[in-house]
N, C-alpha and C. Protein backbone atom coordinates (compact mmCIF):
# COMPACT_ATOMS: atom_id res chain seq x y z
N UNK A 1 19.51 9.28 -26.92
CA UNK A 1 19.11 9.24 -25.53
C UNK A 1 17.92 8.29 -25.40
N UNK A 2 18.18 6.99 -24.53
CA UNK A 2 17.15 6.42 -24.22
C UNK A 2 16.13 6.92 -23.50
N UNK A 3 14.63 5.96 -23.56
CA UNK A 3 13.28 7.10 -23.11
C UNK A 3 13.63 7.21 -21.21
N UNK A 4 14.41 5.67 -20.87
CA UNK A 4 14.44 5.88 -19.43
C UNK A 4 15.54 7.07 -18.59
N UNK A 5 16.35 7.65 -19.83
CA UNK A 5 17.50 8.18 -19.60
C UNK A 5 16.68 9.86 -19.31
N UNK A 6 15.68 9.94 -20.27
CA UNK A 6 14.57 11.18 -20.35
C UNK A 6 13.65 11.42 -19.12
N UNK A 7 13.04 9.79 -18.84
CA UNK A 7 12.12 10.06 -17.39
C UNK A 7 13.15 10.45 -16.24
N UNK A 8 14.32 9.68 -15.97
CA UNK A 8 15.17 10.09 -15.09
C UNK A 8 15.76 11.24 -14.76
N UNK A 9 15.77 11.78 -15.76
CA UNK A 9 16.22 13.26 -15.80
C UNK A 9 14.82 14.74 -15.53
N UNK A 10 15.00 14.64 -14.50
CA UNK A 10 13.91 15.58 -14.06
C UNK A 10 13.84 17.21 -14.52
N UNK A 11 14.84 17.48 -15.59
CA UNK A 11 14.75 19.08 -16.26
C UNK A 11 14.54 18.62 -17.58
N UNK A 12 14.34 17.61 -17.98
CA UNK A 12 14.19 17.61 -19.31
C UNK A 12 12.65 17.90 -20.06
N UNK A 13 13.13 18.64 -21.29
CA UNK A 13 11.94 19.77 -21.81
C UNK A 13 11.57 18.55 -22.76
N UNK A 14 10.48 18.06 -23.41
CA UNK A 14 9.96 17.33 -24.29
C UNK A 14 9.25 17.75 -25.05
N UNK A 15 10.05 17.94 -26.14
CA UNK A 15 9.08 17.96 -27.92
C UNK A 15 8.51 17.17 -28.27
N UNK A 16 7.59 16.54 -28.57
CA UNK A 16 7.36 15.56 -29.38
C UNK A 16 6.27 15.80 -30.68
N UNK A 17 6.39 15.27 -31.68
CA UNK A 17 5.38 15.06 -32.76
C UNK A 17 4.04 14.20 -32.07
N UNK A 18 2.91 14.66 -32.97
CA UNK A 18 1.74 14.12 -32.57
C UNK A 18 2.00 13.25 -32.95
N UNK A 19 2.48 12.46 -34.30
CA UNK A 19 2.42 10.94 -34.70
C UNK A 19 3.28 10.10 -33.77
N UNK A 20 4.19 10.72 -32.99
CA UNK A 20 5.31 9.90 -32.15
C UNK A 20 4.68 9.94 -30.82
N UNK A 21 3.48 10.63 -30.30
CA UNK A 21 2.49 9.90 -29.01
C UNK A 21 2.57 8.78 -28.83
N UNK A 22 1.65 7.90 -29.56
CA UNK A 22 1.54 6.52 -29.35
C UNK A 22 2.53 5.92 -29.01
N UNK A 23 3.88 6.03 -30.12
CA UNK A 23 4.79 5.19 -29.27
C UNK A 23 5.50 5.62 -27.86
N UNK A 24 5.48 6.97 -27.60
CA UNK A 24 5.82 7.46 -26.42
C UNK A 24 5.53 6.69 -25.27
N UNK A 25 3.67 6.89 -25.60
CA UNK A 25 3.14 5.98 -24.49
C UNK A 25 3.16 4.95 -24.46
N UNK A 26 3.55 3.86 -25.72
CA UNK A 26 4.34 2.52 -25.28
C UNK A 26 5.23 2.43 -24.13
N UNK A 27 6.19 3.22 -24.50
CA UNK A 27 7.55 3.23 -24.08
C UNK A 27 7.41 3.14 -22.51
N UNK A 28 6.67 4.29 -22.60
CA UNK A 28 6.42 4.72 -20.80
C UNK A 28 5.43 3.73 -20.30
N UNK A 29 4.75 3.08 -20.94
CA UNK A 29 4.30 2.17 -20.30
C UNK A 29 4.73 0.79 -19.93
N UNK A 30 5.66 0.70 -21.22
CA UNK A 30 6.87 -0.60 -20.60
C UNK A 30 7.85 0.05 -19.60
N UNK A 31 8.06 1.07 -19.25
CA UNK A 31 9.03 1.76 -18.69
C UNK A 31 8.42 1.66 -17.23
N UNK A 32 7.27 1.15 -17.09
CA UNK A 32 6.42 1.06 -15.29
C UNK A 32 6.18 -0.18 -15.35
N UNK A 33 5.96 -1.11 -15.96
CA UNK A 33 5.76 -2.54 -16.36
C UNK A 33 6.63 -3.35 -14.97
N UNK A 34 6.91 -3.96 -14.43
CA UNK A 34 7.45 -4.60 -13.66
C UNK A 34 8.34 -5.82 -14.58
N UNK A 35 9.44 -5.62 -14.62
CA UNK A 35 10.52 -6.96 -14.96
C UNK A 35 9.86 -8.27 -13.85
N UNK A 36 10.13 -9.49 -14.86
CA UNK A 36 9.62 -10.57 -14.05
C UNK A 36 10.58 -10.74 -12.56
N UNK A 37 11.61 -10.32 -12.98
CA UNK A 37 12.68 -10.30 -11.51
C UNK A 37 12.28 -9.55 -10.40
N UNK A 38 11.04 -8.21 -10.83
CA UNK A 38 11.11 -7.06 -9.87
C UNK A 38 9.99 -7.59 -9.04
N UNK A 39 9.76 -7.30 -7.59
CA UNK A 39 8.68 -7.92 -7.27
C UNK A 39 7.92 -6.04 -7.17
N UNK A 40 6.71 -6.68 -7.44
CA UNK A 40 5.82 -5.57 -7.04
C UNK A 40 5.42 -4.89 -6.05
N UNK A 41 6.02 -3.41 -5.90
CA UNK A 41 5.43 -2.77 -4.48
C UNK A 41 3.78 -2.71 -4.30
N UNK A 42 3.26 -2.81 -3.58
CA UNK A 42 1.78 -2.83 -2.99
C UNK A 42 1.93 -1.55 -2.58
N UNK A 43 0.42 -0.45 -2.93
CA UNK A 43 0.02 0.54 -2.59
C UNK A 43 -0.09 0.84 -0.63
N UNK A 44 0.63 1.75 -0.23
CA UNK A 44 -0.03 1.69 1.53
C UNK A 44 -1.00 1.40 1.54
N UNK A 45 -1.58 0.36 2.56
CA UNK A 45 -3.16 0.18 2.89
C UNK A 45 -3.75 1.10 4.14
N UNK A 46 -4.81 1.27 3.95
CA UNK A 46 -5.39 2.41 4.88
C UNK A 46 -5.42 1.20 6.32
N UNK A 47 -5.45 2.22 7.36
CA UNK A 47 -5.23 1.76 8.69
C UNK A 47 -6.82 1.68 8.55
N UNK A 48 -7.00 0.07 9.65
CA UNK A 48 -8.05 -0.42 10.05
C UNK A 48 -8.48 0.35 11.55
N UNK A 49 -10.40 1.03 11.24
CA UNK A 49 -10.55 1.20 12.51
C UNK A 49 -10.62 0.10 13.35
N UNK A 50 -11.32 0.57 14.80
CA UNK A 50 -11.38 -0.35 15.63
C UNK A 50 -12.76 -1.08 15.46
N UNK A 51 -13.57 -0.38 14.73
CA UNK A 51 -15.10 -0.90 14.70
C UNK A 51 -14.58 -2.45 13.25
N UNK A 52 -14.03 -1.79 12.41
CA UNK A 52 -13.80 -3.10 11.11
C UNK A 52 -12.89 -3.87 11.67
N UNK A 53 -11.58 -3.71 13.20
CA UNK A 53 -11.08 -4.63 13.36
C UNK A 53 -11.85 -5.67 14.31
N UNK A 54 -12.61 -5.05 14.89
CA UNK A 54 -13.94 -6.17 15.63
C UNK A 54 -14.25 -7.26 14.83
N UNK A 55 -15.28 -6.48 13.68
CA UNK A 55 -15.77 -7.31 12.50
C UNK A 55 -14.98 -8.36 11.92
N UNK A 56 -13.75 -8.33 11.36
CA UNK A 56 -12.75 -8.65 10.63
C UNK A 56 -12.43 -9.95 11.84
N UNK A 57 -12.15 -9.47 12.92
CA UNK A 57 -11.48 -10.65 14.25
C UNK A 57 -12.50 -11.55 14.61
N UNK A 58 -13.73 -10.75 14.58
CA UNK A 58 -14.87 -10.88 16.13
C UNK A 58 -14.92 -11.20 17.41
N UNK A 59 -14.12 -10.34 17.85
CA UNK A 59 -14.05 -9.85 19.02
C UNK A 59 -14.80 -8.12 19.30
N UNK A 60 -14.93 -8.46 20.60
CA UNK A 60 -15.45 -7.26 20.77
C UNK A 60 -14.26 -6.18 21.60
N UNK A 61 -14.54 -5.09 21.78
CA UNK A 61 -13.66 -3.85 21.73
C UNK A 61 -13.18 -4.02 23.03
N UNK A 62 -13.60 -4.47 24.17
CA UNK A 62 -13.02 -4.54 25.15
C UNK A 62 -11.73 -5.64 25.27
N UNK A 63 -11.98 -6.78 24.13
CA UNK A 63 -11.00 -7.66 23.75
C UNK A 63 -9.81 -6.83 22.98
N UNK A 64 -10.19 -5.97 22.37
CA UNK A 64 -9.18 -5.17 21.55
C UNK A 64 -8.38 -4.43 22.25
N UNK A 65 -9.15 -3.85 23.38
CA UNK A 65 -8.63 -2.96 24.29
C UNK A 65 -7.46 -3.69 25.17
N UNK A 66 -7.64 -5.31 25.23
CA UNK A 66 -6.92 -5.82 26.62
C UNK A 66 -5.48 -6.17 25.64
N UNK A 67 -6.19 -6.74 24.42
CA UNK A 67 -5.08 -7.04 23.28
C UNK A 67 -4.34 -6.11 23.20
N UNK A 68 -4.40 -4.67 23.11
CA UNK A 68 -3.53 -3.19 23.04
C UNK A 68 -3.01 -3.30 24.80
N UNK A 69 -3.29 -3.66 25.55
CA UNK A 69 -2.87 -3.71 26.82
C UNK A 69 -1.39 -4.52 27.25
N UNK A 70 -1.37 -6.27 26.27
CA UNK A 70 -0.80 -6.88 26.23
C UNK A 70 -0.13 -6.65 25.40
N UNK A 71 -0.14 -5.55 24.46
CA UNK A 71 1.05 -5.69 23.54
C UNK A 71 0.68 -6.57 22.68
N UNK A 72 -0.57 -8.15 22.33
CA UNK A 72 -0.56 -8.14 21.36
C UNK A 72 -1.11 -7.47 20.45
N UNK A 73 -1.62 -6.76 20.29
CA UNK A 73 -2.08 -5.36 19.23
C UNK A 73 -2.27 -4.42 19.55
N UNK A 74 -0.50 -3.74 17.87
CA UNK A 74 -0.76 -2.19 18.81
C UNK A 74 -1.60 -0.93 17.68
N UNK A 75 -2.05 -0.57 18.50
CA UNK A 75 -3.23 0.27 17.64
C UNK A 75 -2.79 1.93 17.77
N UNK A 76 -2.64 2.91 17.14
CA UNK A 76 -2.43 4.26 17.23
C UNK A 76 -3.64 4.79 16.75
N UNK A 77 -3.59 6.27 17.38
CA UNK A 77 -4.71 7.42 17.25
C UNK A 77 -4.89 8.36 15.96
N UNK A 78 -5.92 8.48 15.30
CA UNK A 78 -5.57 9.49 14.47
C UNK A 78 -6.89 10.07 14.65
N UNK A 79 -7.03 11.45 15.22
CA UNK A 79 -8.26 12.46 15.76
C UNK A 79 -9.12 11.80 17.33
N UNK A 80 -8.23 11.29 17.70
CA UNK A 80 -8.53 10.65 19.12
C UNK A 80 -9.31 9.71 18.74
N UNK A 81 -9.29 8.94 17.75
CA UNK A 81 -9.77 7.40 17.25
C UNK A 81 -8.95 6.28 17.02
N UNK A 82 -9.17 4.66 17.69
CA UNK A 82 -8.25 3.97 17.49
C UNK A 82 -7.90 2.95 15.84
N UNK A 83 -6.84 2.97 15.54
CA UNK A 83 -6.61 2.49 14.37
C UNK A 83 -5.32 1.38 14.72
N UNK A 84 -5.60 0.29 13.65
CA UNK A 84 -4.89 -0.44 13.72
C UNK A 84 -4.19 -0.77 12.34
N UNK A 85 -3.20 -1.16 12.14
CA UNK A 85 -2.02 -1.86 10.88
C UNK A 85 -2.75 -3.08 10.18
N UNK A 86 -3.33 -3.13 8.63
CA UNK A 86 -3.73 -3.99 8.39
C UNK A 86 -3.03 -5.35 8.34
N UNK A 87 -1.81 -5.19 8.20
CA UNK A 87 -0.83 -6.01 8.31
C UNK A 87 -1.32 -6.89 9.78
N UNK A 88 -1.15 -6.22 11.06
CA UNK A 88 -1.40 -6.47 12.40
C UNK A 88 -2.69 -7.13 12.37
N UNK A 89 -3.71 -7.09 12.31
CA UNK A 89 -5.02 -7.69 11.77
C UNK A 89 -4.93 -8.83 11.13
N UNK A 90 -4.44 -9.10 9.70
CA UNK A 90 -4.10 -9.89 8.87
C UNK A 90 -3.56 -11.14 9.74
N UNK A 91 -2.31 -11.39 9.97
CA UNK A 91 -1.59 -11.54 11.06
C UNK A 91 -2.80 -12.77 11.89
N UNK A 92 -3.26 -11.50 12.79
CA UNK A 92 -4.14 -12.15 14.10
C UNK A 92 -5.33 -13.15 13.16
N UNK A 93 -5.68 -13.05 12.28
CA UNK A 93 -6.82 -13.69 11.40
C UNK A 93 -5.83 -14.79 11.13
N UNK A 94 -5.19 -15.11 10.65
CA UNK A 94 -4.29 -16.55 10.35
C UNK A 94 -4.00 -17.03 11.68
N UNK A 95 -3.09 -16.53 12.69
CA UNK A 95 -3.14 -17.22 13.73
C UNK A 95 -4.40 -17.81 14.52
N UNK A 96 -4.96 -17.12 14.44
CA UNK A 96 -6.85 -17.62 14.34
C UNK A 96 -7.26 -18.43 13.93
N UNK A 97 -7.30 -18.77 12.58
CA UNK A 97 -7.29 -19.79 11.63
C UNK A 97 -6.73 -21.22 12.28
N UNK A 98 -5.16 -20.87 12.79
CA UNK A 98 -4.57 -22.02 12.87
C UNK A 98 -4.60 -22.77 14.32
């Protein structure tokens, strides 16, 4: 049984010898390694408030506010505070740029 055939299998009980650790944790560590073919997922990025998307743009909040008005930036609530998609930010900073 290969080691990926073992992680995949989610009931499987594992013995192992102390001297056979090390290579274990080879294994499993080539086993998360990314193939040059695979592209790499990126961790979620935390939503930008409205105070760091000011900073980040420089604009001020009433600009942010008209921008959420127009639909070009849309911002959602989390505890009745506005947040925005870093992606969405990102974005507006290059078109900025250009």
């Amino acid at each position: 049984m290969d080691i990926t055939d073992i992680i995949q299998d989610s009931s499987s009980l594992i013995l192992i010898k102390s001297q056979d650790i090390p290579k274990l944790a080879e294994a499993l560590a080539n086993y998360h390694k990314p193939n040059q073919n695979q592209t790499v997922v990126n961790e979620p990025r935390k939503p930008v408030s409205q105070a760091e998307a000011m900073k980040q743009l420089n604009r001020s909040r009433q600009t942010l506010v008209k921008w959420r008005k127009k639909g070009i930036l849309k911002g959602f609530l989390i505890g009745g505070r506005v947040y925005f998609e870093p992606e969405e930010i990102a974005a507006l900073q290059r078109i900025k740029r250009t």
